[in-house]
C-alpha atoms as a PDB file:
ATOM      1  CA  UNK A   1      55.227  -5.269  20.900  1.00  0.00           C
ATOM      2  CA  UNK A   2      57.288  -7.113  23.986  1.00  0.00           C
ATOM      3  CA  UNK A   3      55.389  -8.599  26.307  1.00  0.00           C
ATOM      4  CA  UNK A   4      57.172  -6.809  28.595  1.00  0.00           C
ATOM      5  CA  UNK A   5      55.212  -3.438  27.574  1.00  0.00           C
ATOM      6  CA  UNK A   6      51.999  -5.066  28.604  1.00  0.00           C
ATOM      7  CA  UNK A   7      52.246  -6.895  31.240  1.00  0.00           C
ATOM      8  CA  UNK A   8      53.909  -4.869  33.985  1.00  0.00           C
ATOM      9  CA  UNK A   9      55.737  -6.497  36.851  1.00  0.00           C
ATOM     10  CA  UNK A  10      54.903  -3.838  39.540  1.00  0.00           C
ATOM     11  CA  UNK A  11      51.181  -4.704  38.894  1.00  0.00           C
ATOM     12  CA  UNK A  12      51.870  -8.417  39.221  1.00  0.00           C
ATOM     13  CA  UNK A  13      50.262  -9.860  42.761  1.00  0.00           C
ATOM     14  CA  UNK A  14      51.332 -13.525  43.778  1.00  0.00           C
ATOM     15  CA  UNK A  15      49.562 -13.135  47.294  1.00  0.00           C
ATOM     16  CA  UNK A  16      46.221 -11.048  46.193  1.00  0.00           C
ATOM     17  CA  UNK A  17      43.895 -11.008  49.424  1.00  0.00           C
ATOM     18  CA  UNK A  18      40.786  -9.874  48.278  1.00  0.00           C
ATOM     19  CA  UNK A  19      37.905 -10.937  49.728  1.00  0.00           C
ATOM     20  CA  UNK A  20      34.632 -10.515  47.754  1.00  0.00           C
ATOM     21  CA  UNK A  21      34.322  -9.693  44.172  1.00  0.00           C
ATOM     22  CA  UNK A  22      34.039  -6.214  44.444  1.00  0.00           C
ATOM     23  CA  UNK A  23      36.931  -6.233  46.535  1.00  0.00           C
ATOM     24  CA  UNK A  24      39.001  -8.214  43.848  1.00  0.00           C
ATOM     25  CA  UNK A  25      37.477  -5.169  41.418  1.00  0.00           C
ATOM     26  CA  UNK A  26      39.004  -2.651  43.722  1.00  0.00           C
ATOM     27  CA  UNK A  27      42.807  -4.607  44.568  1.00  0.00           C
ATOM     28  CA  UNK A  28      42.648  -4.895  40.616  1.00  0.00           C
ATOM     29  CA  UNK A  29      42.244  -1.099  40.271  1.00  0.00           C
ATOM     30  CA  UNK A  30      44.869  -0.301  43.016  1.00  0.00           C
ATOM     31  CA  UNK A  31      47.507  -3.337  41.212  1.00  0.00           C
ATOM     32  CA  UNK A  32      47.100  -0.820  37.982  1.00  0.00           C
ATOM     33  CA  UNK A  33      47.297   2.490  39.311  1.00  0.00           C
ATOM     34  CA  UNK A  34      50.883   0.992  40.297  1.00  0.00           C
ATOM     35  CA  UNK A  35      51.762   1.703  36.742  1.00  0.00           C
ATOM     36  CA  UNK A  36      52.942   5.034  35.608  1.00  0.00           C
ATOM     37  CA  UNK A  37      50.655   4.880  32.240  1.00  0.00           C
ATOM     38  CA  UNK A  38      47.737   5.059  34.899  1.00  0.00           C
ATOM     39  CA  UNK A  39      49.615   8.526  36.404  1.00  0.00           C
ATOM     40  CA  UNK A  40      46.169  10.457  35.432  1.00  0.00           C
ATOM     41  CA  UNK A  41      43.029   8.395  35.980  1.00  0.00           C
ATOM     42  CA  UNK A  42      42.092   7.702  39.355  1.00  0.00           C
ATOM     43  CA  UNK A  43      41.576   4.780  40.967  1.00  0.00           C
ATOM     44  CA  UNK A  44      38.190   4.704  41.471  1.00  0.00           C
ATOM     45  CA  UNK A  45      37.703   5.307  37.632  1.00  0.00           C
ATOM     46  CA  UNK A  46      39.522   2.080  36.457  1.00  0.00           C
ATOM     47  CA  UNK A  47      37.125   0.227  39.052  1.00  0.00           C
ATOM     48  CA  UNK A  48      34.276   1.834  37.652  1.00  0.00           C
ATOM     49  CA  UNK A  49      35.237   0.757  34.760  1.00  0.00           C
ATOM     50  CA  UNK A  50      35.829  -2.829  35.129  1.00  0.00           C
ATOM     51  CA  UNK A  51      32.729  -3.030  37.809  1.00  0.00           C
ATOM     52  CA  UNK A  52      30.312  -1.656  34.579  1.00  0.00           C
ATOM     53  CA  UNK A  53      32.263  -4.074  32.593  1.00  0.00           C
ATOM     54  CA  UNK A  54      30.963  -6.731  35.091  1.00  0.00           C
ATOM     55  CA  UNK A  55      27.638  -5.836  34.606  1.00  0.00           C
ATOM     56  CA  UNK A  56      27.709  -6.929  31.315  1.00  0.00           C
ATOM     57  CA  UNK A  57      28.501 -10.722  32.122  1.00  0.00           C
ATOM     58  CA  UNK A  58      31.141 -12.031  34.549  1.00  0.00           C
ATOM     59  CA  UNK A  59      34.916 -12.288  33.399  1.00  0.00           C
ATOM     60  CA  UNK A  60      35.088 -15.248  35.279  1.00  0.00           C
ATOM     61  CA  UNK A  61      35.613 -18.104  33.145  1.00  0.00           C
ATOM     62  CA  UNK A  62      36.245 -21.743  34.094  1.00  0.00           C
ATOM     63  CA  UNK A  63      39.800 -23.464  35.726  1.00  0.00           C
ATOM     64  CA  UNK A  64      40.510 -20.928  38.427  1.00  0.00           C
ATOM     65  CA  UNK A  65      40.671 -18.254  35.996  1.00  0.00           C
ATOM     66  CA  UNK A  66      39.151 -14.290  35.565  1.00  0.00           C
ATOM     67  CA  UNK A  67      39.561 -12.280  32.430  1.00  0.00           C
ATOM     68  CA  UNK A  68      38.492  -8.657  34.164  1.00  0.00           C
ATOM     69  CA  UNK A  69      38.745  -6.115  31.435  1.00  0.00           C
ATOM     70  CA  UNK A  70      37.514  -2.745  30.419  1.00  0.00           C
ATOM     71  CA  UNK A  71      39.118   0.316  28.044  1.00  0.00           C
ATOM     72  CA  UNK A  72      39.496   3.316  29.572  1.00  0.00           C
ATOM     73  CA  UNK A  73      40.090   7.149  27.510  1.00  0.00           C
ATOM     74  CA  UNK A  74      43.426   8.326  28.328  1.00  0.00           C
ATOM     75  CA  UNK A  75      45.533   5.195  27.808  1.00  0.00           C
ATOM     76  CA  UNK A  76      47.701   4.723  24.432  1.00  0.00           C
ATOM     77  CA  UNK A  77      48.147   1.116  24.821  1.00  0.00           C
ATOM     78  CA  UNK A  78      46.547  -1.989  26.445  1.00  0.00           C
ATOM     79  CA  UNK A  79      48.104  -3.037  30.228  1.00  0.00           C
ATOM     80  CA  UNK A  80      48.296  -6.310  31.726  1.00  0.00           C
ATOM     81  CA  UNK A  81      48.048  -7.133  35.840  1.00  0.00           C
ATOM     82  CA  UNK A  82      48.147 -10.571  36.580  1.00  0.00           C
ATOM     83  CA  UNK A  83      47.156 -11.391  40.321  1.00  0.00           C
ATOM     84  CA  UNK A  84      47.255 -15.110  42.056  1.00  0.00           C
ATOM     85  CA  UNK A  85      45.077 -15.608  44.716  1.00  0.00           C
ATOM     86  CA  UNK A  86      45.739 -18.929  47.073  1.00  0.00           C
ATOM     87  CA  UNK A  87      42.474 -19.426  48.671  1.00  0.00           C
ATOM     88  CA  UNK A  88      40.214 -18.327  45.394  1.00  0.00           C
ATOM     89  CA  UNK A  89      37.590 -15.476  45.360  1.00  0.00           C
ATOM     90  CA  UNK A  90      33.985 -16.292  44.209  1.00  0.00           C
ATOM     91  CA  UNK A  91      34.014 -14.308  41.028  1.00  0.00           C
ATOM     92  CA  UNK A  92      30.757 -15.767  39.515  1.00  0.00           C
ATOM     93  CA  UNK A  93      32.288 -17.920  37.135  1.00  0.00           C
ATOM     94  CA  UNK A  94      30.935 -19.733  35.072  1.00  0.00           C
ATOM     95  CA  UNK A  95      31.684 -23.233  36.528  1.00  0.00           C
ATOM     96  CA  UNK A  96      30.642 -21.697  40.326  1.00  0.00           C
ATOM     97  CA  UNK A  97      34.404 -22.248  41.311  1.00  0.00           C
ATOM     98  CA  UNK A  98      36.233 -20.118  42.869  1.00  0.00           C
ATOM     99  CA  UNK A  99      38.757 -17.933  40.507  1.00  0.00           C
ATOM    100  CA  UNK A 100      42.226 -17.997  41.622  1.00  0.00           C
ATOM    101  CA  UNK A 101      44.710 -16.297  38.636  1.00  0.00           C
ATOM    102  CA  UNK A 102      43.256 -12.789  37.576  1.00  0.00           C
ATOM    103  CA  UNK A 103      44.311 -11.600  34.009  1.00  0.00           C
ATOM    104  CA  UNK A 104      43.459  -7.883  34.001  1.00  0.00           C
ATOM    105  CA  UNK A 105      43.531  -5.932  30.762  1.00  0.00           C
ATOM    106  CA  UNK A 106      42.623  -2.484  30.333  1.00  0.00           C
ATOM    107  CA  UNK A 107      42.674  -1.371  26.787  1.00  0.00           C
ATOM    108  CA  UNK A 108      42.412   2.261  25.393  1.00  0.00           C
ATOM    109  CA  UNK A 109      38.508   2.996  24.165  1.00  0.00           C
ATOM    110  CA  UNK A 110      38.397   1.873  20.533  1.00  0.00           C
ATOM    111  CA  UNK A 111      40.640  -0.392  20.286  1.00  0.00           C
ATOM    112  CA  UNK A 112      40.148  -4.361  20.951  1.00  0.00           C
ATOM    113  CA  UNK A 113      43.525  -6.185  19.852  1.00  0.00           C
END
């Protein structure tokens, strides 16, 4: 597969102004309803999704950088949104920095690679 299939340029974000962590969630979900392979699952869905995903542990790692992810029923392959935020969000991460590149990869259910 091209990388090109997965990571899709009208969900790419090189000024993302989110504010909060949930707020980041919810920008997230908006950057991938941009694609057409999100066409039938609403927006509040996919940030349901990665919010309960969340819940589990934070996707924010170390280095300015957040892994959100989740898998979602309806999808046939895995998308990619990449987001750059300037000032940084705190995304509880696990060096208490503020995350600045967001990596977001939703997945269909059942499959993990």
């Amino acid at each position: 597969m091209n990388i090109s299939e997965i990571v899709k340029l009208e969900c790419c974000e090189i000024d993302f102004k989110a504010t909060s962590k949930e707020d980041a969630l919810h920008k997230l979900a908006e950057l991938m309803k941009r694609s057409r392979e999100f066409r039938n699952i609403e927006e509040e869905h996919i940030f349901n999704a990665l919010n309960e995903r969340e819940k589990m542990g934070s996707t924010g790692f170390s280095k300015g950088i957040a892994i959100p992810h989740c898998q979602l029923e309806g999808l046939n392959k895995f998308i990619i949104a990449i987001a750059v935020s300037k000032k940084g969000i705190n995304f509880d991460s696990i060096d208490k920095k503020k995350s600045r590149i967001f990596v977001t990869i939703i997945g269909p259910v059942g499959k993990r690679s």
